[in-house]
PDB file of N, CA and C in Angstrom:
ATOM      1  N   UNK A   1     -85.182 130.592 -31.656  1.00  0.00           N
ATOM      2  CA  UNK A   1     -84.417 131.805 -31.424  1.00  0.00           C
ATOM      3  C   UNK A   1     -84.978 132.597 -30.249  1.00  0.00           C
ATOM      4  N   UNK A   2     -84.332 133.334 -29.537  1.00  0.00           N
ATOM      5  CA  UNK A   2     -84.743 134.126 -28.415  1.00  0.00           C
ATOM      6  C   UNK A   2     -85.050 135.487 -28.560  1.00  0.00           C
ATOM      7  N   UNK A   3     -86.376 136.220 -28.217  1.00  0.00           N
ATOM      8  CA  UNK A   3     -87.013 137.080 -28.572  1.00  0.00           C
ATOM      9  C   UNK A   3     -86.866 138.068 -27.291  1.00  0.00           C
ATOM     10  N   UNK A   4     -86.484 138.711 -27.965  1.00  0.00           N
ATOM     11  CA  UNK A   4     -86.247 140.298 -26.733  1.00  0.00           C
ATOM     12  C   UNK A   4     -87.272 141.069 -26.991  1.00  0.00           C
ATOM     13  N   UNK A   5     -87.994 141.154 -26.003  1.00  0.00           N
ATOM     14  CA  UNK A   5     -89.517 142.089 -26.263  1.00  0.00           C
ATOM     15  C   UNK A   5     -89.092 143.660 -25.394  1.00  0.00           C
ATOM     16  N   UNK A   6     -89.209 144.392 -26.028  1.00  0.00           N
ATOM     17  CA  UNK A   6     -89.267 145.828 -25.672  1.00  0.00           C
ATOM     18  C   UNK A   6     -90.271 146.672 -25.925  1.00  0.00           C
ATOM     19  N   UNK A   7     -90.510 147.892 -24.724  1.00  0.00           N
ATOM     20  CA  UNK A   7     -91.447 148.807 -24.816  1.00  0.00           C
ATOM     21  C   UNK A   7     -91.129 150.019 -25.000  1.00  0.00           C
ATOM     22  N   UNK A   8     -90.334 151.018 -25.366  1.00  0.00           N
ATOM     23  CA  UNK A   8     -89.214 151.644 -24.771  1.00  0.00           C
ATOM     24  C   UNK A   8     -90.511 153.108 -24.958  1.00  0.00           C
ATOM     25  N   UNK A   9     -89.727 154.312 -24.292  1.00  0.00           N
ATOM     26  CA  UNK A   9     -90.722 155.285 -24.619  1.00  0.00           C
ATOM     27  C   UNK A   9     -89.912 156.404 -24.735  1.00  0.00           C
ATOM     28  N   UNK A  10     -88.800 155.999 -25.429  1.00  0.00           N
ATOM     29  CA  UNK A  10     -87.631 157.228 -26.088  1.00  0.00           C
ATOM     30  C   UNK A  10     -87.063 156.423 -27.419  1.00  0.00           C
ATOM     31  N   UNK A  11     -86.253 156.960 -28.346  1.00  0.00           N
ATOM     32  CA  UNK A  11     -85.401 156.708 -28.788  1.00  0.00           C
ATOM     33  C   UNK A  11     -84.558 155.586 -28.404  1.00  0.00           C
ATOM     34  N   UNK A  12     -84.534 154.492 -29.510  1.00  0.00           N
ATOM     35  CA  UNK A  12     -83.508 153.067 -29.001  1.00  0.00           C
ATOM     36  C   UNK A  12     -82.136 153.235 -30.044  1.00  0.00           C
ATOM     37  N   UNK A  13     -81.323 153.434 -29.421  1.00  0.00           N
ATOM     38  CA  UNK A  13     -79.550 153.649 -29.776  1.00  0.00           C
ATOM     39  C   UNK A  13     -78.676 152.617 -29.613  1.00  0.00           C
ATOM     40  N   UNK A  14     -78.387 151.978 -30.130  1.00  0.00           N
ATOM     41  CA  UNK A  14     -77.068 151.217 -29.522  1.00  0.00           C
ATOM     42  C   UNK A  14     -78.040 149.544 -28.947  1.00  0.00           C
ATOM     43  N   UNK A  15     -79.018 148.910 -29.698  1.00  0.00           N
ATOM     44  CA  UNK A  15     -80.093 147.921 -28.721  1.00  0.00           C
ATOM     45  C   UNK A  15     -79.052 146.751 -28.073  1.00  0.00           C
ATOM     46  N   UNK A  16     -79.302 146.641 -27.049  1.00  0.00           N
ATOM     47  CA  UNK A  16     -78.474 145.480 -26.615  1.00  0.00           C
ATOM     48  C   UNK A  16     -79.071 144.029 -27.420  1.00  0.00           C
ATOM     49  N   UNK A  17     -78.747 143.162 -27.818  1.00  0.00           N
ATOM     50  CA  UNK A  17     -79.765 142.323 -28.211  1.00  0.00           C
ATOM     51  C   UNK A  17     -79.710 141.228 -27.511  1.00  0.00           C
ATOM     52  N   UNK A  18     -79.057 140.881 -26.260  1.00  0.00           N
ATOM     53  CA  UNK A  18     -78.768 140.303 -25.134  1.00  0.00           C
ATOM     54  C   UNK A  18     -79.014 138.708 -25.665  1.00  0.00           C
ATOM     55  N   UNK A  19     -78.077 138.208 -26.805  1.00  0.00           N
ATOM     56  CA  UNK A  19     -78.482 137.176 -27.479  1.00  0.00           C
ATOM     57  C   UNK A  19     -79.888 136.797 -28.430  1.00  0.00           C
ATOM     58  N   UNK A  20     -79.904 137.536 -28.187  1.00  0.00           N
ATOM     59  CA  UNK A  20     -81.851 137.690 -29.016  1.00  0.00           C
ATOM     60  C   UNK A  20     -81.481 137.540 -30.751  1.00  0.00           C
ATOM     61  N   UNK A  21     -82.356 136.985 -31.296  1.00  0.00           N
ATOM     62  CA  UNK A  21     -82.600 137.228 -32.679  1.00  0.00           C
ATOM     63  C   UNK A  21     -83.655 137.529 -33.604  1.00  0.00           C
ATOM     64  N   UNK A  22     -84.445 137.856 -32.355  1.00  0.00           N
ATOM     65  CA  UNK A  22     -85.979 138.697 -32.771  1.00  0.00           C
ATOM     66  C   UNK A  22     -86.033 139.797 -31.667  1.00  0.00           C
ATOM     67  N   UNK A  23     -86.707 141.067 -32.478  1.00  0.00           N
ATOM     68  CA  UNK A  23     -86.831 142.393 -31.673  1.00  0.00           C
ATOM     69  C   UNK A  23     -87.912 142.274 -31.740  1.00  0.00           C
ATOM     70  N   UNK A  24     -88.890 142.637 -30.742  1.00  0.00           N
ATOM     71  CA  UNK A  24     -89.877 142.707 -30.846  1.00  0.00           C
ATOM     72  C   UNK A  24     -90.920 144.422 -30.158  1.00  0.00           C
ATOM     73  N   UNK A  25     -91.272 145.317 -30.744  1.00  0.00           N
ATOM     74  CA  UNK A  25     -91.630 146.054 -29.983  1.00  0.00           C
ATOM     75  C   UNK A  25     -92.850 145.648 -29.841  1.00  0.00           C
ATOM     76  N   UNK A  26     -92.922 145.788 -28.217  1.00  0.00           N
ATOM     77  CA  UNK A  26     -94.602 145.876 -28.117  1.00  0.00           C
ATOM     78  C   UNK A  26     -95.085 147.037 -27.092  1.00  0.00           C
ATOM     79  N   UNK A  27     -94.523 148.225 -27.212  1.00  0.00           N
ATOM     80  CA  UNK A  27     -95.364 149.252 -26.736  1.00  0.00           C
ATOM     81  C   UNK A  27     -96.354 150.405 -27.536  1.00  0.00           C
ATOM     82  N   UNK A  28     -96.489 151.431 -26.505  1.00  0.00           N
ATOM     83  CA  UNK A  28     -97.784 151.722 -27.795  1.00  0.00           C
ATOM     84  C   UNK A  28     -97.159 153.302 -27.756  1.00  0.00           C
ATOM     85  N   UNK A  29     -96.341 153.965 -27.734  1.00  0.00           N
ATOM     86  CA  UNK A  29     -95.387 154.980 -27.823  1.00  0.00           C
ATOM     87  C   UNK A  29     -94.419 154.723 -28.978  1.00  0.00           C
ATOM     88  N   UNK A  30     -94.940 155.673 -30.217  1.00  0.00           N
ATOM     89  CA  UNK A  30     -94.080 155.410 -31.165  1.00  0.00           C
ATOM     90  C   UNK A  30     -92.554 156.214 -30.812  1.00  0.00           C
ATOM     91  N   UNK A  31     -91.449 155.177 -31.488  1.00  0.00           N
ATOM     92  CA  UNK A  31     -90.029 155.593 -31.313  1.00  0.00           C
ATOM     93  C   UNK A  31     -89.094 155.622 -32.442  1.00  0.00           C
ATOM     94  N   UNK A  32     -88.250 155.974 -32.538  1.00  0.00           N
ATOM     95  CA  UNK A  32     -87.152 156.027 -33.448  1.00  0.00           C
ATOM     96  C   UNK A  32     -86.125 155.036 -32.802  1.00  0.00           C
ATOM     97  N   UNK A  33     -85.722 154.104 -33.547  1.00  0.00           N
ATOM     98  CA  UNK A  33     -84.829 152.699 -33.943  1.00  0.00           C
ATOM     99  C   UNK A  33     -83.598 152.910 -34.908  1.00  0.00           C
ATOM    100  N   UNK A  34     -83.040 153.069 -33.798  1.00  0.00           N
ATOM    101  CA  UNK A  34     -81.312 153.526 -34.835  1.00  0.00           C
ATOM    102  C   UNK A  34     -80.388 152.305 -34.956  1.00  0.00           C
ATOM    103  N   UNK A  35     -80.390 151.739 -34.251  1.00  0.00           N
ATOM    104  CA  UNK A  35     -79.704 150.901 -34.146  1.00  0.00           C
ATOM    105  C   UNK A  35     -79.570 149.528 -32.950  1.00  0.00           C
ATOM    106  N   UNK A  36     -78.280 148.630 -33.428  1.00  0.00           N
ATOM    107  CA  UNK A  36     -78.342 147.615 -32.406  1.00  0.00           C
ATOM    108  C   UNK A  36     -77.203 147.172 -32.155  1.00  0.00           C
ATOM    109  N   UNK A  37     -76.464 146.695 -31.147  1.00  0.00           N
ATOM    110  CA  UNK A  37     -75.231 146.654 -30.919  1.00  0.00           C
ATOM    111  C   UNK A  37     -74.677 145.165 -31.789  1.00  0.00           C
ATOM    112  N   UNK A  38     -72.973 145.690 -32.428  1.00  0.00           N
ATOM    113  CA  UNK A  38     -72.948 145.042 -33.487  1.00  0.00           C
ATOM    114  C   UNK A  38     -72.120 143.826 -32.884  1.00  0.00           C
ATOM    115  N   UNK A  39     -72.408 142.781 -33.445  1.00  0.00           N
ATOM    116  CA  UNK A  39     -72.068 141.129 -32.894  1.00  0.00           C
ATOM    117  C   UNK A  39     -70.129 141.237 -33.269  1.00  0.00           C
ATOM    118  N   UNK A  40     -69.752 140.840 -32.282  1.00  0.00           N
ATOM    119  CA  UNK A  40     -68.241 140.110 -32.080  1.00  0.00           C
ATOM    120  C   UNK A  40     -67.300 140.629 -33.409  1.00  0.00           C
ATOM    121  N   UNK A  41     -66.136 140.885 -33.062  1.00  0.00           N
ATOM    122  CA  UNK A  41     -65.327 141.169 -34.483  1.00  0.00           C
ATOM    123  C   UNK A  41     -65.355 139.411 -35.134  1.00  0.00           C
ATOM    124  N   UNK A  42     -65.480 140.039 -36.613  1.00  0.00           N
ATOM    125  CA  UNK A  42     -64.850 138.423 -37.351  1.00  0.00           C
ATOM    126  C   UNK A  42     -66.702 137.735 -37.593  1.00  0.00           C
ATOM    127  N   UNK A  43     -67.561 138.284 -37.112  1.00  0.00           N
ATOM    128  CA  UNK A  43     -68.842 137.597 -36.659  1.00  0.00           C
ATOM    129  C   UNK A  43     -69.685 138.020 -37.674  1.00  0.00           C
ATOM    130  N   UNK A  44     -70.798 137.927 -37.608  1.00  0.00           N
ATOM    131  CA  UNK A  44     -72.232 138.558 -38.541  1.00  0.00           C
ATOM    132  C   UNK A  44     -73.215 137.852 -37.544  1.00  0.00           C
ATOM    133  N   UNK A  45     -74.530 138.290 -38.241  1.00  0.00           N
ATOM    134  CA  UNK A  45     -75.634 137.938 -37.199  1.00  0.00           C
ATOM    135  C   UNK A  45     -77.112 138.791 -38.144  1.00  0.00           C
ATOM    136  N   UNK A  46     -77.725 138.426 -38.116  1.00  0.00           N
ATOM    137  CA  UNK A  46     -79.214 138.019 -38.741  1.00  0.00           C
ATOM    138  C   UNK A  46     -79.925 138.472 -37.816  1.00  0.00           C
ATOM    139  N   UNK A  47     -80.869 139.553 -37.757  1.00  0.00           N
ATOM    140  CA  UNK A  47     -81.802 139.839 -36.753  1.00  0.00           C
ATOM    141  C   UNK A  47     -83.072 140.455 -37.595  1.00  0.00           C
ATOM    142  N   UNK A  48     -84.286 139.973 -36.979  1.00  0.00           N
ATOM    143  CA  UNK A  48     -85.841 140.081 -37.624  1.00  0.00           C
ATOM    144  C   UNK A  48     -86.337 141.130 -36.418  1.00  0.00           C
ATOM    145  N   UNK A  49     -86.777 142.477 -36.799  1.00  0.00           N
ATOM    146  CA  UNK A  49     -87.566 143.490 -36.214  1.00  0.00           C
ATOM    147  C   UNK A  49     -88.535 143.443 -36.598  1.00  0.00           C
ATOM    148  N   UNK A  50     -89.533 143.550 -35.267  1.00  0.00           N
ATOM    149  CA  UNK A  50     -90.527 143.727 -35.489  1.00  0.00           C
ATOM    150  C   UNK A  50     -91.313 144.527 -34.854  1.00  0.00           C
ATOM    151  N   UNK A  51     -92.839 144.863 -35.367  1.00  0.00           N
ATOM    152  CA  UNK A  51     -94.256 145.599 -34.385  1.00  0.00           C
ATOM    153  C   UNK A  51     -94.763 144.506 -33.825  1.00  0.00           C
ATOM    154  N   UNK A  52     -95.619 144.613 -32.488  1.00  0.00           N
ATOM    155  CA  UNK A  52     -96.400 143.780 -32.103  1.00  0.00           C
ATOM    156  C   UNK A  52     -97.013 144.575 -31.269  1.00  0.00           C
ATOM    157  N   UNK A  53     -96.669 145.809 -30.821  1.00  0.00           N
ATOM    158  CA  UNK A  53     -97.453 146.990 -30.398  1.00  0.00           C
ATOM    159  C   UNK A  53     -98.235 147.381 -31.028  1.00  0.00           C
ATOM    160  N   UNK A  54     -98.806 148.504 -30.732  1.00  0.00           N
ATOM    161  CA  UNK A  54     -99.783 149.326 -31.588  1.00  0.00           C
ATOM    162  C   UNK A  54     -99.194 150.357 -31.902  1.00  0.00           C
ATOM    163  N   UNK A  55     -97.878 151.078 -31.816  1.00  0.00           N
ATOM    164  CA  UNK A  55     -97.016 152.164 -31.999  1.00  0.00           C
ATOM    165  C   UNK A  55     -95.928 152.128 -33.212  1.00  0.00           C
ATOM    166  N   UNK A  56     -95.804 152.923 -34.325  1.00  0.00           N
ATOM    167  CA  UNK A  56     -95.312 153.271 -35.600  1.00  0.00           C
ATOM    168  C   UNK A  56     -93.816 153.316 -34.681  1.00  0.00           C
ATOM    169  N   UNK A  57     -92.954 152.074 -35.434  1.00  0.00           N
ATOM    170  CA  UNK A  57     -91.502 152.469 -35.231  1.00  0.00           C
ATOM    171  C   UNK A  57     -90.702 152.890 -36.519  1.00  0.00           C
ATOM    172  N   UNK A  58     -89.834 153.835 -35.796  1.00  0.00           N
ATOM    173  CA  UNK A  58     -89.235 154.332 -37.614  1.00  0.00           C
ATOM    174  C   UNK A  58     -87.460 153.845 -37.664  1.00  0.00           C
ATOM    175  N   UNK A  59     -87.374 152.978 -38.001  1.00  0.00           N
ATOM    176  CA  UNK A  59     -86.216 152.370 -38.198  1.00  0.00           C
ATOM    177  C   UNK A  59     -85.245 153.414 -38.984  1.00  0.00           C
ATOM    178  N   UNK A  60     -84.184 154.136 -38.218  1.00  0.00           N
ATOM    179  CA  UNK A  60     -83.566 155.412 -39.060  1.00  0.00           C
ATOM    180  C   UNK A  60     -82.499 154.923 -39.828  1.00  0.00           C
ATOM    181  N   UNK A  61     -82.037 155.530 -41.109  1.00  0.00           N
ATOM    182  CA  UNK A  61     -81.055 155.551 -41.671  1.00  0.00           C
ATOM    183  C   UNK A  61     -79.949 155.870 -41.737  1.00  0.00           C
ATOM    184  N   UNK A  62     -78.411 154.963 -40.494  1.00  0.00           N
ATOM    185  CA  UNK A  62     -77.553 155.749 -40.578  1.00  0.00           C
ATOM    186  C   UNK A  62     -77.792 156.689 -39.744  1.00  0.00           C
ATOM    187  N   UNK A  63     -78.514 157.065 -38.659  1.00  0.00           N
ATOM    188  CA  UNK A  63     -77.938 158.376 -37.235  1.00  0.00           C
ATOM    189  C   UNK A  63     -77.895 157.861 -36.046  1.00  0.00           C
ATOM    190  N   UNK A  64     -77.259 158.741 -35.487  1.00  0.00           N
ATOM    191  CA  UNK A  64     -77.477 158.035 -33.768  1.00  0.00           C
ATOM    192  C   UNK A  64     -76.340 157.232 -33.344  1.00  0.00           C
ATOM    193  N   UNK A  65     -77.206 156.285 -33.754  1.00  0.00           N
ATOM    194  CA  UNK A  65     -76.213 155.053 -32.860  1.00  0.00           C
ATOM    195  C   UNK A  65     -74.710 155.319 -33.180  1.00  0.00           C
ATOM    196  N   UNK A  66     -73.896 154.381 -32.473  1.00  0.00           N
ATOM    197  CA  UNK A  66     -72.636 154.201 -32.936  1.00  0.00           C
ATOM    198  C   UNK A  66     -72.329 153.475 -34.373  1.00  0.00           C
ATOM    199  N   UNK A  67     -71.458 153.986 -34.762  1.00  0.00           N
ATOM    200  CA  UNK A  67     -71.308 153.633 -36.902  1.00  0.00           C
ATOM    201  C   UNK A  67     -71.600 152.077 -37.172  1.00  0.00           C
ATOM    202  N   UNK A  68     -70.804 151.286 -36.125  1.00  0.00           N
ATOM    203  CA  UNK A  68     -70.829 150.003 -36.439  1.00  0.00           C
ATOM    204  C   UNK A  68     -72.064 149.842 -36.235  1.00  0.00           C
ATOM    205  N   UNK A  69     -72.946 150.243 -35.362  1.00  0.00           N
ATOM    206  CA  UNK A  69     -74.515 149.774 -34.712  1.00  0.00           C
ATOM    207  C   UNK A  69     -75.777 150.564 -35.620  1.00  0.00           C
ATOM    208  N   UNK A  70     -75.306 151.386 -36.286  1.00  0.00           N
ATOM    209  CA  UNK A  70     -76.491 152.169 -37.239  1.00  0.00           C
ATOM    210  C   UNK A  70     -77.200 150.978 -38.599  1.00  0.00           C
ATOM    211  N   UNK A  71     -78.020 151.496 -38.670  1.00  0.00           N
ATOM    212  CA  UNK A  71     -79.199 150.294 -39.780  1.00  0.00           C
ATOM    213  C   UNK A  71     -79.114 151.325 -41.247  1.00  0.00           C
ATOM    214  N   UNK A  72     -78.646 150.415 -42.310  1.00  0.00           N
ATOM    215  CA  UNK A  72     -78.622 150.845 -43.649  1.00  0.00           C
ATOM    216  C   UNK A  72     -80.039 150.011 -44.052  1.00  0.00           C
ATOM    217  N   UNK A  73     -80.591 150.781 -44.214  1.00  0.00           N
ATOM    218  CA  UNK A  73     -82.258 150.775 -44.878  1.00  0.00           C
ATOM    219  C   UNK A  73     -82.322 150.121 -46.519  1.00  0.00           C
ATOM    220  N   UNK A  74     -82.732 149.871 -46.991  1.00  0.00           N
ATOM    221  CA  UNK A  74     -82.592 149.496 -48.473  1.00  0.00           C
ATOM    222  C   UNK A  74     -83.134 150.386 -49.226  1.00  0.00           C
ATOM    223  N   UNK A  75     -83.821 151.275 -49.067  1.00  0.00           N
ATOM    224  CA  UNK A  75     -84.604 152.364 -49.231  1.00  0.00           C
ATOM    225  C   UNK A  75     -83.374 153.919 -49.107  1.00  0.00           C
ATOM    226  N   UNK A  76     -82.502 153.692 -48.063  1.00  0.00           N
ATOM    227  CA  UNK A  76     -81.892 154.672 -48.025  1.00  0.00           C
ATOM    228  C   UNK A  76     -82.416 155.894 -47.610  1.00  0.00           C
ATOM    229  N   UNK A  77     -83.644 155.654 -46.793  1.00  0.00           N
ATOM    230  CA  UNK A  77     -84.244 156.198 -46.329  1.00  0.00           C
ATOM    231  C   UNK A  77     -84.542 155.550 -44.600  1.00  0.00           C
ATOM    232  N   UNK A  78     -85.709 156.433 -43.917  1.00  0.00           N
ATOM    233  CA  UNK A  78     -86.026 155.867 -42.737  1.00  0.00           C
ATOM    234  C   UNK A  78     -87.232 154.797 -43.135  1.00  0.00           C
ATOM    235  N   UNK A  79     -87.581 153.914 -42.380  1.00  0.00           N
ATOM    236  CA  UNK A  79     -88.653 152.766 -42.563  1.00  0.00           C
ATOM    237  C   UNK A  79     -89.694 153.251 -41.384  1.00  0.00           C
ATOM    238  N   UNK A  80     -90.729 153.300 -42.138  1.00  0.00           N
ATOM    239  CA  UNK A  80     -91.321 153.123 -40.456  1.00  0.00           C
ATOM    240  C   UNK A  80     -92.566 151.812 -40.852  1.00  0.00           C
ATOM    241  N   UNK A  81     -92.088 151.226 -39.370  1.00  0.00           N
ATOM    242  CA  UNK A  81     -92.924 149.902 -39.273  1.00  0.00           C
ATOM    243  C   UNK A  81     -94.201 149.650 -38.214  1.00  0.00           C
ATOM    244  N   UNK A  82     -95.309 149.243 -38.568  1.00  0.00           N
ATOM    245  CA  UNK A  82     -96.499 149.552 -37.918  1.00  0.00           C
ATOM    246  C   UNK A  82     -96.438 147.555 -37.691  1.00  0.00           C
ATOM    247  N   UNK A  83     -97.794 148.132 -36.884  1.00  0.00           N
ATOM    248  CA  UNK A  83     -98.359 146.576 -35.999  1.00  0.00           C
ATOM    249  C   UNK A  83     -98.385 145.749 -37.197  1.00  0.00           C
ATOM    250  N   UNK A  84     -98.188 144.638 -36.760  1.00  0.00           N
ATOM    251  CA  UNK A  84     -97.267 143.200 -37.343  1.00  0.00           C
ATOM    252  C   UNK A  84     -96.897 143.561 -38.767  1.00  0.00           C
ATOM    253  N   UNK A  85     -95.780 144.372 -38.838  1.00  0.00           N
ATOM    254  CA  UNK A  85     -95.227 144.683 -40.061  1.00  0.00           C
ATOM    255  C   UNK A  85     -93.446 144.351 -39.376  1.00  0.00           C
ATOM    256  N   UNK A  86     -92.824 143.849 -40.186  1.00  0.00           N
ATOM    257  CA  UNK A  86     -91.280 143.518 -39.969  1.00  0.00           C
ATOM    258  C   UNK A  86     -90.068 144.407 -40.922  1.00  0.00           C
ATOM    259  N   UNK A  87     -88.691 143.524 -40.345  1.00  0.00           N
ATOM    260  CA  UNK A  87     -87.541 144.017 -40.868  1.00  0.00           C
ATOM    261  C   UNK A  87     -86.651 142.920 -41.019  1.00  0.00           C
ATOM    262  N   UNK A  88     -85.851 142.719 -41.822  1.00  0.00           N
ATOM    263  CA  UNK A  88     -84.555 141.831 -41.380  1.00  0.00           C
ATOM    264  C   UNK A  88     -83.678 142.217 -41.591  1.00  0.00           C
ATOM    265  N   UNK A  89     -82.259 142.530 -40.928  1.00  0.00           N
ATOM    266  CA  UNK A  89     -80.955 143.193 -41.060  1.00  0.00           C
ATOM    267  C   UNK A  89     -79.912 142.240 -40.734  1.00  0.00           C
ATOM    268  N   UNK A  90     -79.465 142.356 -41.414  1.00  0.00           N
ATOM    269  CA  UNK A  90     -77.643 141.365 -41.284  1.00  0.00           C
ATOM    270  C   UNK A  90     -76.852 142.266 -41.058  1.00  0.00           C
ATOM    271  N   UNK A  91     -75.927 141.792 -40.272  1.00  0.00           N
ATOM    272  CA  UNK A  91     -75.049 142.817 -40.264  1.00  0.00           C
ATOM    273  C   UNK A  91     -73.413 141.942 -40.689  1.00  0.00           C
ATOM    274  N   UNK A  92     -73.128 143.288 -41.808  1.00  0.00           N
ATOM    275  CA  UNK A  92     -72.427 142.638 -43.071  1.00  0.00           C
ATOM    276  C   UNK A  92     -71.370 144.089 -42.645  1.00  0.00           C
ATOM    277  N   UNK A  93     -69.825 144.598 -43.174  1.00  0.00           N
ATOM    278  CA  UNK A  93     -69.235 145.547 -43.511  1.00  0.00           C
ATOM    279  C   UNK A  93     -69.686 146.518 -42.329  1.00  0.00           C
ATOM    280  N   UNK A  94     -68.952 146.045 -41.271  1.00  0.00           N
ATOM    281  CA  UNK A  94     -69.823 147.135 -40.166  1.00  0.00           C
ATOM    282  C   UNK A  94     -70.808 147.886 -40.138  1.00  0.00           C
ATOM    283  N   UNK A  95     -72.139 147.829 -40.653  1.00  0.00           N
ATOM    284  CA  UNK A  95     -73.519 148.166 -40.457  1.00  0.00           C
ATOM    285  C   UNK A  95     -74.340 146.875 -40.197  1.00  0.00           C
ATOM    286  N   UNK A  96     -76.258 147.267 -39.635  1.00  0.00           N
ATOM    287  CA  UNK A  96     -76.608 146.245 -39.963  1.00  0.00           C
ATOM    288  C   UNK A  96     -77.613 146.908 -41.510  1.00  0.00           C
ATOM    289  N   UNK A  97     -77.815 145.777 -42.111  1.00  0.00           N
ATOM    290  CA  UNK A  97     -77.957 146.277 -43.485  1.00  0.00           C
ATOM    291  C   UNK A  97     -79.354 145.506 -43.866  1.00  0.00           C
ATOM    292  N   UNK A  98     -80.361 145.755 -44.179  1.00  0.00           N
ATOM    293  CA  UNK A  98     -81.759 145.351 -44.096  1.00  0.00           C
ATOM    294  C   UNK A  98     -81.524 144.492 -45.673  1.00  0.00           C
ATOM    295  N   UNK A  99     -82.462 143.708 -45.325  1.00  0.00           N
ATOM    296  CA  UNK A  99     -82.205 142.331 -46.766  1.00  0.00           C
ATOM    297  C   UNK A  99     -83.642 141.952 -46.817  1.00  0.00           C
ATOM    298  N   UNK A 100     -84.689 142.779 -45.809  1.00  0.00           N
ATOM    299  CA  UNK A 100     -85.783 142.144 -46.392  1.00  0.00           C
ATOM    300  C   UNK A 100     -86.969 143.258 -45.697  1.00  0.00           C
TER     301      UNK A 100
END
């Protein structure tokens, strides 16, 4: 699978995932993770987030992004994910929706 490595040092809205099926942050500026742009009508798609930085990302619940592109947490809450700690989100019913 193809791994999109990002550093970002704002807020990520809307992530392109430019075919990718691993996120990978590796900067050291913690950010807020709203979302990721949602795959093809008719489609779904499986994507694994992750730390590989040294910077706390907080995967938000539902803001920001655009509706289809916002992350339903399982928690129903925000996540926040530290160095080599993960996520996995499908995106099911126009969200992507965390399953692990």
């Amino acid at each position: 699978p193809k791994v999109l490595s990002i550093a970002p040092t704002a807020s990520v809205d809307n992530l392109d995932l430019e075919d990718g099926s691993i996120v990978s942050f590796t900067g050291s500026t913690a950010v807020n993770f709203t979302g990721m742009r949602a795959p093809d009508t008719g489609k779904s798609r499986v994507v694994f987030v992750q730390v590989s930085g040294s910077a706390t990302i907080t995967a938000k619940h539902q803001v920001t992004s655009d509706a289809a592109n916002q992350l339903v947490n399982n928690t129903g809450l925000d996540v926040s994910l530290t160095t080599d700690k993960g996520a996995l989100y499908v995106h099911l019913a126009n969200r992507w929706r965390q399953i692990a």
